[in-house]
C-alpha atoms as a PDB file:
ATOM      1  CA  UNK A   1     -61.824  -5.321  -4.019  1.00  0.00           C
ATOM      2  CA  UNK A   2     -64.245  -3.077  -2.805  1.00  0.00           C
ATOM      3  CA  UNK A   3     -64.407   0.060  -5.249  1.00  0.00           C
ATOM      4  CA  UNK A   4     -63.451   2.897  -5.188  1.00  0.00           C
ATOM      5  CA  UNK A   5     -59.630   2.026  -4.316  1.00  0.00           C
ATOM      6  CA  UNK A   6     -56.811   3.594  -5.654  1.00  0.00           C
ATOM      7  CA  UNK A   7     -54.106   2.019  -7.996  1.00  0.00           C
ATOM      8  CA  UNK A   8     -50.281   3.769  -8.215  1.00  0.00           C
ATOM      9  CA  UNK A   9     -48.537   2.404 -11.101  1.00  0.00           C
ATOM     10  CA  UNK A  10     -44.891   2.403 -11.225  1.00  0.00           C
ATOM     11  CA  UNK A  11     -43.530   2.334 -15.084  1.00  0.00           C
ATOM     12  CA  UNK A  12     -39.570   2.013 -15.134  1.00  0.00           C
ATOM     13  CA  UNK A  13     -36.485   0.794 -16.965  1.00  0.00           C
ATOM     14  CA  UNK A  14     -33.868  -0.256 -15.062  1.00  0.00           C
ATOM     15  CA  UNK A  15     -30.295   0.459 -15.552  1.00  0.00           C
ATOM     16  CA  UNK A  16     -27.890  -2.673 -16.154  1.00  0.00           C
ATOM     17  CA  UNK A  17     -27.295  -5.723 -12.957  1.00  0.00           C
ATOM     18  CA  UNK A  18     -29.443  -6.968 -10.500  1.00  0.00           C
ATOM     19  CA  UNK A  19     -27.287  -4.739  -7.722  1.00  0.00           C
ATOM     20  CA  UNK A  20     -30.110  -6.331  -5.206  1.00  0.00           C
ATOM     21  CA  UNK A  21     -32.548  -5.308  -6.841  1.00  0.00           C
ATOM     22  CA  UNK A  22     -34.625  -8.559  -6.929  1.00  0.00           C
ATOM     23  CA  UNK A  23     -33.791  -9.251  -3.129  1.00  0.00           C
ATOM     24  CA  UNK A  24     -35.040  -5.277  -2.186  1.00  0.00           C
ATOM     25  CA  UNK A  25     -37.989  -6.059  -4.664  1.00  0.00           C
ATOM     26  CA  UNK A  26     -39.399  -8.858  -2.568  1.00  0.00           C
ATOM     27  CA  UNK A  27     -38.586  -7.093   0.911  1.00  0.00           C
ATOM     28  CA  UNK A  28     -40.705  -3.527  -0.443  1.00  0.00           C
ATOM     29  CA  UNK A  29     -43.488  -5.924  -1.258  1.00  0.00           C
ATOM     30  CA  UNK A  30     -43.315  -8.107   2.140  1.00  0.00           C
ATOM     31  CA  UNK A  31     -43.246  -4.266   4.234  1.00  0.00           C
ATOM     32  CA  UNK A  32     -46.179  -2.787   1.815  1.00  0.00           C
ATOM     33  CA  UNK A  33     -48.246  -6.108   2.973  1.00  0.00           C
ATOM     34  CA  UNK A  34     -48.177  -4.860   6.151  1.00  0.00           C
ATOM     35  CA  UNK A  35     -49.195  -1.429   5.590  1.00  0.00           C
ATOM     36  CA  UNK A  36     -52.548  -0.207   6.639  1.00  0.00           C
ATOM     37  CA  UNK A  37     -55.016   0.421   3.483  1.00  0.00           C
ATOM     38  CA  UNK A  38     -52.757  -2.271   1.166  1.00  0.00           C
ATOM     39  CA  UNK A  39     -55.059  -4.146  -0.880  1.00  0.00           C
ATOM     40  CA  UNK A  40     -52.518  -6.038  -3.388  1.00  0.00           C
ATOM     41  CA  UNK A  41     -49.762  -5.463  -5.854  1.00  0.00           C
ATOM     42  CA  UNK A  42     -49.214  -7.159  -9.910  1.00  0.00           C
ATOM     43  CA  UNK A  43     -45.929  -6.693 -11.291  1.00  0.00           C
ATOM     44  CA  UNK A  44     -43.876  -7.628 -14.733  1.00  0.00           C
ATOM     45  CA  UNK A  45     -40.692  -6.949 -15.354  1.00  0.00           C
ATOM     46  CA  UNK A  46     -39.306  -7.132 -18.770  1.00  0.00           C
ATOM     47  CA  UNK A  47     -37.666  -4.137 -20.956  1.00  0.00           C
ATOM     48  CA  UNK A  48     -39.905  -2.204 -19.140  1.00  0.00           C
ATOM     49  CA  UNK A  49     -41.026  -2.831 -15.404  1.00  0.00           C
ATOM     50  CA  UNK A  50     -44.622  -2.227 -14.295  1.00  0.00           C
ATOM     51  CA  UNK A  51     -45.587  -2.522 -10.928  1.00  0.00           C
ATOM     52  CA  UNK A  52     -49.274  -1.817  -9.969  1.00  0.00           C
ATOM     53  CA  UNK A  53     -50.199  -1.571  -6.164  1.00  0.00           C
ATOM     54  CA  UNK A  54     -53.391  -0.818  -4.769  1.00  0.00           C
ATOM     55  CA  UNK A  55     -54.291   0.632  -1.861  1.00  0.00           C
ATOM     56  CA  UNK A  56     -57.839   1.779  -0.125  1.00  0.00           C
ATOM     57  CA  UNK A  57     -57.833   5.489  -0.227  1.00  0.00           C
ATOM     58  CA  UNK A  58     -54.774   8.701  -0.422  1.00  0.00           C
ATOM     59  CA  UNK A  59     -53.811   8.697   2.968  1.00  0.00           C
ATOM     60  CA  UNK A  60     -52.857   5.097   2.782  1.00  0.00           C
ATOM     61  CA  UNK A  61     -50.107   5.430  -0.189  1.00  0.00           C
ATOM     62  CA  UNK A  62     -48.766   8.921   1.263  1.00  0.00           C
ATOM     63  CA  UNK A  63     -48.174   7.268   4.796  1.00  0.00           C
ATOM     64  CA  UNK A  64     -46.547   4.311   2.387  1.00  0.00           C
ATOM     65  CA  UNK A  65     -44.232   7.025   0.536  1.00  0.00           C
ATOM     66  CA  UNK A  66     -43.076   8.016   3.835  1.00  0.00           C
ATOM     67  CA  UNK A  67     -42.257   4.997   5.305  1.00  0.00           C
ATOM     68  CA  UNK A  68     -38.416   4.603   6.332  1.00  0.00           C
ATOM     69  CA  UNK A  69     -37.541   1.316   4.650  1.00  0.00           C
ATOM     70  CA  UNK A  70     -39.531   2.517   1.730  1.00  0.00           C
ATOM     71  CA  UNK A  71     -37.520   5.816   1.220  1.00  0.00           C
ATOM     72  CA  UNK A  72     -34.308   4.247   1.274  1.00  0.00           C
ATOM     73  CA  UNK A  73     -35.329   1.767  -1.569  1.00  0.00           C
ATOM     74  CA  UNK A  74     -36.773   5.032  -3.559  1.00  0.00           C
ATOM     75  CA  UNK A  75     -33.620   6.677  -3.251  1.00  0.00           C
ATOM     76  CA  UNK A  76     -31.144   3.852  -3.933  1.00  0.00           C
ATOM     77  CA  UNK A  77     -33.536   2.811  -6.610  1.00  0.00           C
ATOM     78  CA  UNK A  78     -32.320   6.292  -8.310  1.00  0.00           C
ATOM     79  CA  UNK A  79     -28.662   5.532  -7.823  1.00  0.00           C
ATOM     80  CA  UNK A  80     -28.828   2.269  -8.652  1.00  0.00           C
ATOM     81  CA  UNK A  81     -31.279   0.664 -10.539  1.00  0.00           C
ATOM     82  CA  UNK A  82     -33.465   3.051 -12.505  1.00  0.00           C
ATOM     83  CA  UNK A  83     -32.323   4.520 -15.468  1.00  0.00           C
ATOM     84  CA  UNK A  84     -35.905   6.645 -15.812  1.00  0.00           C
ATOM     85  CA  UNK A  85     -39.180   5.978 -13.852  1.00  0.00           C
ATOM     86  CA  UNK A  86     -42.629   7.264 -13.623  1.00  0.00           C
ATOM     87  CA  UNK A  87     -45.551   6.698 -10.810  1.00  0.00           C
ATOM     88  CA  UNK A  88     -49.857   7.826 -11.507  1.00  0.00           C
ATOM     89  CA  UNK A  89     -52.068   7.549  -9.069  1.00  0.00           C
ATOM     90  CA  UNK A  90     -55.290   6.271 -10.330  1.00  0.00           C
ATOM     91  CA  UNK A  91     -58.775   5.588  -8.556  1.00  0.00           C
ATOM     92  CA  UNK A  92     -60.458   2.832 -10.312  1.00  0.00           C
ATOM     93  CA  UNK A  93     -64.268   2.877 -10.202  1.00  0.00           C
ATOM     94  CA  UNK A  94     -64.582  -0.053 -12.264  1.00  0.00           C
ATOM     95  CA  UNK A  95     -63.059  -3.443 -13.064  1.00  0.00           C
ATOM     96  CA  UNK A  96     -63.880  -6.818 -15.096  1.00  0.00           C
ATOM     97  CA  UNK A  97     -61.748  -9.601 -15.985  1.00  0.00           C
ATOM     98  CA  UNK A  98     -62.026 -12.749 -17.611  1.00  0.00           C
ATOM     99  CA  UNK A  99     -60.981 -16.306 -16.451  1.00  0.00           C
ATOM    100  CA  UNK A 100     -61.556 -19.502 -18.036  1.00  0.00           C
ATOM    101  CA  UNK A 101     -61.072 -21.137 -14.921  1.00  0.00           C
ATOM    102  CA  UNK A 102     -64.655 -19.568 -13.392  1.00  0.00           C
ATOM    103  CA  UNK A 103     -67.829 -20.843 -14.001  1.00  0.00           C
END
């Protein structure tokens, strides 16, 4: 990824049942693919959930906060499925990883 980007990291628990959750999971992931400035997205989701996506600048993740589909998620998300959450917004400047599988 070209650098600067930005990352927003979504920290949650989640309240008991799946309630749809895994099925609206996979559709807000298919609809951020398509959004302009999307780079990529990790996730785990254990005890705690962490989902990181990444995005190319600010106006990229406000136009995704507004999106329609995205909004309705958000809010059944705190109905349904999120006992507490939190979201940062994070420009990474630098990155490294390791992998035994490169050379």
């Amino acid at each position: 990824m070209e650098k600067p980007y930005y990352a927003v990291i979504f920290t949650s628990t989640r309240t008991e049942g799946d309630k749809g959750y895994a099925e609206m999971a996979n559709e807000m992931e298919a609809l951020a693919k398509k959004e302009p400035g999307f780079i990529g997205i990790e996730a785990a989701r254990e005890d705690v959930g962490i989902t990181v996506s990444y995005w190319e600048n600010l106006a990229a993740i406000a136009t995704w906060k507004k999106n329609l589909d995205h909004d309705l998620a958000q809010k059944k998300g705190q109905k349904e499925w999120y006992s507490w959450y939190k979201v940062r917004i994070c420009l990474v400047e630098r990155e490294y990883e390791f992998n035994t599988s490169t050379p």
